[in-house]
Protein backbone atom coordinates (compact mmCIF):
# COMPACT_ATOMS: atom_id res chain seq x y z
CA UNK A 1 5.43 -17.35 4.36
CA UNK A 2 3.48 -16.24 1.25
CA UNK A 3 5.69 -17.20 -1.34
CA UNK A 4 4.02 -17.88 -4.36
CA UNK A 5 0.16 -17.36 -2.26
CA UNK A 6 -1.05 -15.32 -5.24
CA UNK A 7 0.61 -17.10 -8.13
CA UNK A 8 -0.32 -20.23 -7.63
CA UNK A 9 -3.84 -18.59 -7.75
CA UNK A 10 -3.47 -16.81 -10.82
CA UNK A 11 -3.53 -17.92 -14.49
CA UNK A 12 -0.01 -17.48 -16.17
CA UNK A 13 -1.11 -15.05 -18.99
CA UNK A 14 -2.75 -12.66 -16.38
CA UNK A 15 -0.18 -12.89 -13.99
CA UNK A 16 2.55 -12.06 -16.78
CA UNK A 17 0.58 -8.97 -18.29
CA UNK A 18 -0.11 -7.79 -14.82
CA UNK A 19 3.64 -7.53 -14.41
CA UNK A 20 4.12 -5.84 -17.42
CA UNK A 21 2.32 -2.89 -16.81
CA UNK A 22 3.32 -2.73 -13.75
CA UNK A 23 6.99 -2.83 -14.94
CA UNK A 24 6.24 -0.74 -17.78
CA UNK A 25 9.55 1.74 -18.40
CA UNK A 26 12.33 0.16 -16.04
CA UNK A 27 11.52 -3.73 -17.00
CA UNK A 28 15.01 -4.58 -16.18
CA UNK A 29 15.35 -2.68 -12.92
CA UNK A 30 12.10 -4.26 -11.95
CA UNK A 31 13.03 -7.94 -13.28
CA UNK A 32 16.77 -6.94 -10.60
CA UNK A 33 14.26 -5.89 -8.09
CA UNK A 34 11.91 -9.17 -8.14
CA UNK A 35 15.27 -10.86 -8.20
CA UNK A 36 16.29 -9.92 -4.98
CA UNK A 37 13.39 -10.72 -3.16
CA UNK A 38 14.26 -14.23 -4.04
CA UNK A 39 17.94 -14.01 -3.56
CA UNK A 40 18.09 -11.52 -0.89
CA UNK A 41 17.02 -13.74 2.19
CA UNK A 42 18.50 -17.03 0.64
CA UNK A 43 21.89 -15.69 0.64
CA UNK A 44 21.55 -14.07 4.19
CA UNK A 45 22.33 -10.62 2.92
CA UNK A 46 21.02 -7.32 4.13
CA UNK A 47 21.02 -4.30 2.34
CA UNK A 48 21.75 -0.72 3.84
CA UNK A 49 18.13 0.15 2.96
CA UNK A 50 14.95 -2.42 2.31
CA UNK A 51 13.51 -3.19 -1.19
CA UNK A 52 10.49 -2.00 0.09
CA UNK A 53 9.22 0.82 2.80
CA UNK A 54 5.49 0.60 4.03
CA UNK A 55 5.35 4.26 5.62
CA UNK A 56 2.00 4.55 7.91
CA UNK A 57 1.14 8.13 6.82
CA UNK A 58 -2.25 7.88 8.88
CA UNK A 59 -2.80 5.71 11.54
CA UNK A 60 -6.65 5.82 12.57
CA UNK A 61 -9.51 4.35 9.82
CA UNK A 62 -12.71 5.14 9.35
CA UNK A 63 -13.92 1.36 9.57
CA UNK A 64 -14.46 -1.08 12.66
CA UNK A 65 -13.67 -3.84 11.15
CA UNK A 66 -13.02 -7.09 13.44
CA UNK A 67 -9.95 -8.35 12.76
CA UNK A 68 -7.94 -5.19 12.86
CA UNK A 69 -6.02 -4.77 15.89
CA UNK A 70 -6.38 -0.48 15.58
CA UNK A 71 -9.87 -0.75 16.54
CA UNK A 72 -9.10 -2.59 20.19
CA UNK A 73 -7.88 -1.11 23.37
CA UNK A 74 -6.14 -4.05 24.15
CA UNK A 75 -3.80 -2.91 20.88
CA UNK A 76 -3.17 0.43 21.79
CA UNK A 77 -2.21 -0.48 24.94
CA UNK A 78 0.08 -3.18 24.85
CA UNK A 79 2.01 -1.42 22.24
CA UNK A 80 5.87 -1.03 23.51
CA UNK A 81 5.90 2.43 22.36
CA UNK A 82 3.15 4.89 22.15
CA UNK A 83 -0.18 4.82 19.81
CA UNK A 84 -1.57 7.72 18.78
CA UNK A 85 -4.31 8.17 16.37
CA UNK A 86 -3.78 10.77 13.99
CA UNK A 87 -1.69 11.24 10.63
CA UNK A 88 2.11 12.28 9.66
CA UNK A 89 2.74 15.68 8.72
CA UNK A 90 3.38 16.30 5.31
CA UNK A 91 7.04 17.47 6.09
CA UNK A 92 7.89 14.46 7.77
CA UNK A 93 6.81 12.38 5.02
CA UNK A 94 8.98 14.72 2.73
CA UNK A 95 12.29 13.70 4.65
CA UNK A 96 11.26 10.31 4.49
CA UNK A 97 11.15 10.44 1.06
CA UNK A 98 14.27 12.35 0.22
CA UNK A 99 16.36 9.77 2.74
CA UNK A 100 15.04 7.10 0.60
CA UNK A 101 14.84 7.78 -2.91
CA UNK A 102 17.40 6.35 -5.25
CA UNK A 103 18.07 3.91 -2.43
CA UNK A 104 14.66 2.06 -2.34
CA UNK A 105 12.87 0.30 -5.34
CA UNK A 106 9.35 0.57 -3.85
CA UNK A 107 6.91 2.59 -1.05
CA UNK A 108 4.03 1.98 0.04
CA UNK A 109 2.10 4.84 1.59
CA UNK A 110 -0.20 3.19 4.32
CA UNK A 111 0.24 0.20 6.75
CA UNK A 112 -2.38 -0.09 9.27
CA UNK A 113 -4.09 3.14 8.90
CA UNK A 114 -6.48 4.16 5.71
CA UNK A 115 -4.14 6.18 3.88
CA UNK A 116 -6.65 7.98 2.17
CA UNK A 117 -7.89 9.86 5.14
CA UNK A 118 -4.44 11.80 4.48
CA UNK A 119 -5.00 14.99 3.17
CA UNK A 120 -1.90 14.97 1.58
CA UNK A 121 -2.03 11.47 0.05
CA UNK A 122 -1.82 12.53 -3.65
CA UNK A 123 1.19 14.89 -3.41
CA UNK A 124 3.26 12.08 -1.27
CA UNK A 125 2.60 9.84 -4.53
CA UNK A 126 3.60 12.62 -6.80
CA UNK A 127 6.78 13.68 -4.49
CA UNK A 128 7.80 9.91 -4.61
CA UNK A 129 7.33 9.47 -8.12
CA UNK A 130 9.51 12.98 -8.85
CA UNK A 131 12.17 11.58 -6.54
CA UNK A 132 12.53 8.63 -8.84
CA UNK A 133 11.33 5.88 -6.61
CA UNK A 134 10.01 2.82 -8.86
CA UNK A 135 6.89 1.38 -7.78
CA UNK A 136 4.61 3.92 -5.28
CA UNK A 137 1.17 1.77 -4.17
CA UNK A 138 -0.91 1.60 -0.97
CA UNK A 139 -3.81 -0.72 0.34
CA UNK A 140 -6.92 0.80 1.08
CA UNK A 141 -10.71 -0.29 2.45
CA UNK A 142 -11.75 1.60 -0.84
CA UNK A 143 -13.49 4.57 1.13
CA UNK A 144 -12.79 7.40 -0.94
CA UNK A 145 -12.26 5.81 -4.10
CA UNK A 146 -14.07 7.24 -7.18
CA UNK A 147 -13.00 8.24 -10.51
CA UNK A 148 -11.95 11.98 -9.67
CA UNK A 149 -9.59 10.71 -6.69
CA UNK A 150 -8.75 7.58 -9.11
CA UNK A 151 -7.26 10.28 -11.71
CA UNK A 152 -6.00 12.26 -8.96
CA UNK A 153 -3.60 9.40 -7.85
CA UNK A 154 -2.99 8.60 -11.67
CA UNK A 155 -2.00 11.73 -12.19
CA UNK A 156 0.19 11.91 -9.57
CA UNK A 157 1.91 8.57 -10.50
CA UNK A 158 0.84 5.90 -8.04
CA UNK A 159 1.17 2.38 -9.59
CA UNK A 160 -0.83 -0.01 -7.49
CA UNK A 161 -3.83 0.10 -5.32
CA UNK A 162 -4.55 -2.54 -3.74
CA UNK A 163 -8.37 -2.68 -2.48
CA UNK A 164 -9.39 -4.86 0.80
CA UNK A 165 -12.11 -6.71 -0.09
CA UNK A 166 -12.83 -9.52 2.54
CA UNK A 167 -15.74 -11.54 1.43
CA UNK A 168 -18.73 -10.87 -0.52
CA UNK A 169 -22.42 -9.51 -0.05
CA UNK A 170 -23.46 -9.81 3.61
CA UNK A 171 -19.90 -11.34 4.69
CA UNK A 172 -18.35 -8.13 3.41
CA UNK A 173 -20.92 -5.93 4.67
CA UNK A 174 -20.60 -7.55 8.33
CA UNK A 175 -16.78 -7.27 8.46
CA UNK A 176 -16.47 -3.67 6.86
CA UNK A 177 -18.96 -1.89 8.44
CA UNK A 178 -20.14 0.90 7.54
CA UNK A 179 -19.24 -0.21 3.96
CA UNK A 180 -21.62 -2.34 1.64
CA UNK A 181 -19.90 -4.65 -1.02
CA UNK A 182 -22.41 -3.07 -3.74
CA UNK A 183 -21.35 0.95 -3.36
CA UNK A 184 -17.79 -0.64 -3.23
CA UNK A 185 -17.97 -2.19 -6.44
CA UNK A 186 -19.50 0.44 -8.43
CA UNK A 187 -16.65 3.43 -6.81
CA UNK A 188 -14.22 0.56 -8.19
């Protein structure tokens, strides 16, 4: 469905030296790993373990925003199995971890929830890194973000964060409530 959303968006140079840092030190397993994306689903083939893990390590947020099915009753109730609010215990996350690495190229620490309400977010990043997997990143509303927690998750490894940002000015400030698209900026 998205194939090629972003690209086609994106100048050629910055899209290229975007994927060189983020490749930086195993270009060629990354270049195998982008690969198979492509290949993967044309030839039909499934692999004993994904490319790519999104592990919900929290599943509440600290935002209201509209379009996010966490935030409606209707959600937690139709679900098949239960919802709870709350956040995966560090141990948990540990076996997760140790199951997966050398078998998975990338993980990304949050689905629905805001995975920097974790506690524990930083040392999953680290552990992940230590266990050899590739490419650790996770999507955020940009909450907490601020240059100590920025060198925190440096520090720890984490290669990508991708920050929601879904509109500008007052469009922004009406769909992330309590946010406001200013503060965000300047923690960014």
């Amino acid at each position: 469905v998205n194939k090629g959303q972003f690209f086609d968006l994106e100048p050629k140079k910055r899209v290229l030296a975007f994927t060189e840092k983020l490749s930086r030190g195993w270009e060629e397993e990354y270049q195998e790993y982008r690969n198979l994306w492509e290949e993967l689903p044309r030839k039909g083939v499934v692999r004993d373990y994904p490319l790519l893990i999104d592990l919900e390590t929290v599943s509440r947020c600290n935002l209201k925003c509209p379009m996010c099915p966490t935030v409606t009753d209707e959600f937690i109730e139709k679900r098949i199995t239960p919802f709870k609010k709350g956040q995966m215990k560090f141990e948990l996350i540990e076996k997760i971890i140790s199951e997966v690495a050398g078998k998975i190229y990338s993980l990304r620490l949050s689905w629905i929830g805001e995975p920097t309400l974790h506690p524990r977010l930083v040392d999953a990043a680290r552990l992940a890194k230590r266990r050899g997997i590739k490419e650790v990143s996770f999507l955020t509303s940009g909450y907490r973000l601020g240059m100590d927690y920025f060198l925190e998750l440096a520090d720890a490894g984490i290669d990508l964060i991708t920050v929601s940002i879904d509109g500008m000015g007052e469009t922004y400030n009406q769909i992330r409530k309590p946010l406001k698209f200013e503060e965000t900026l300047k923690r960014l």
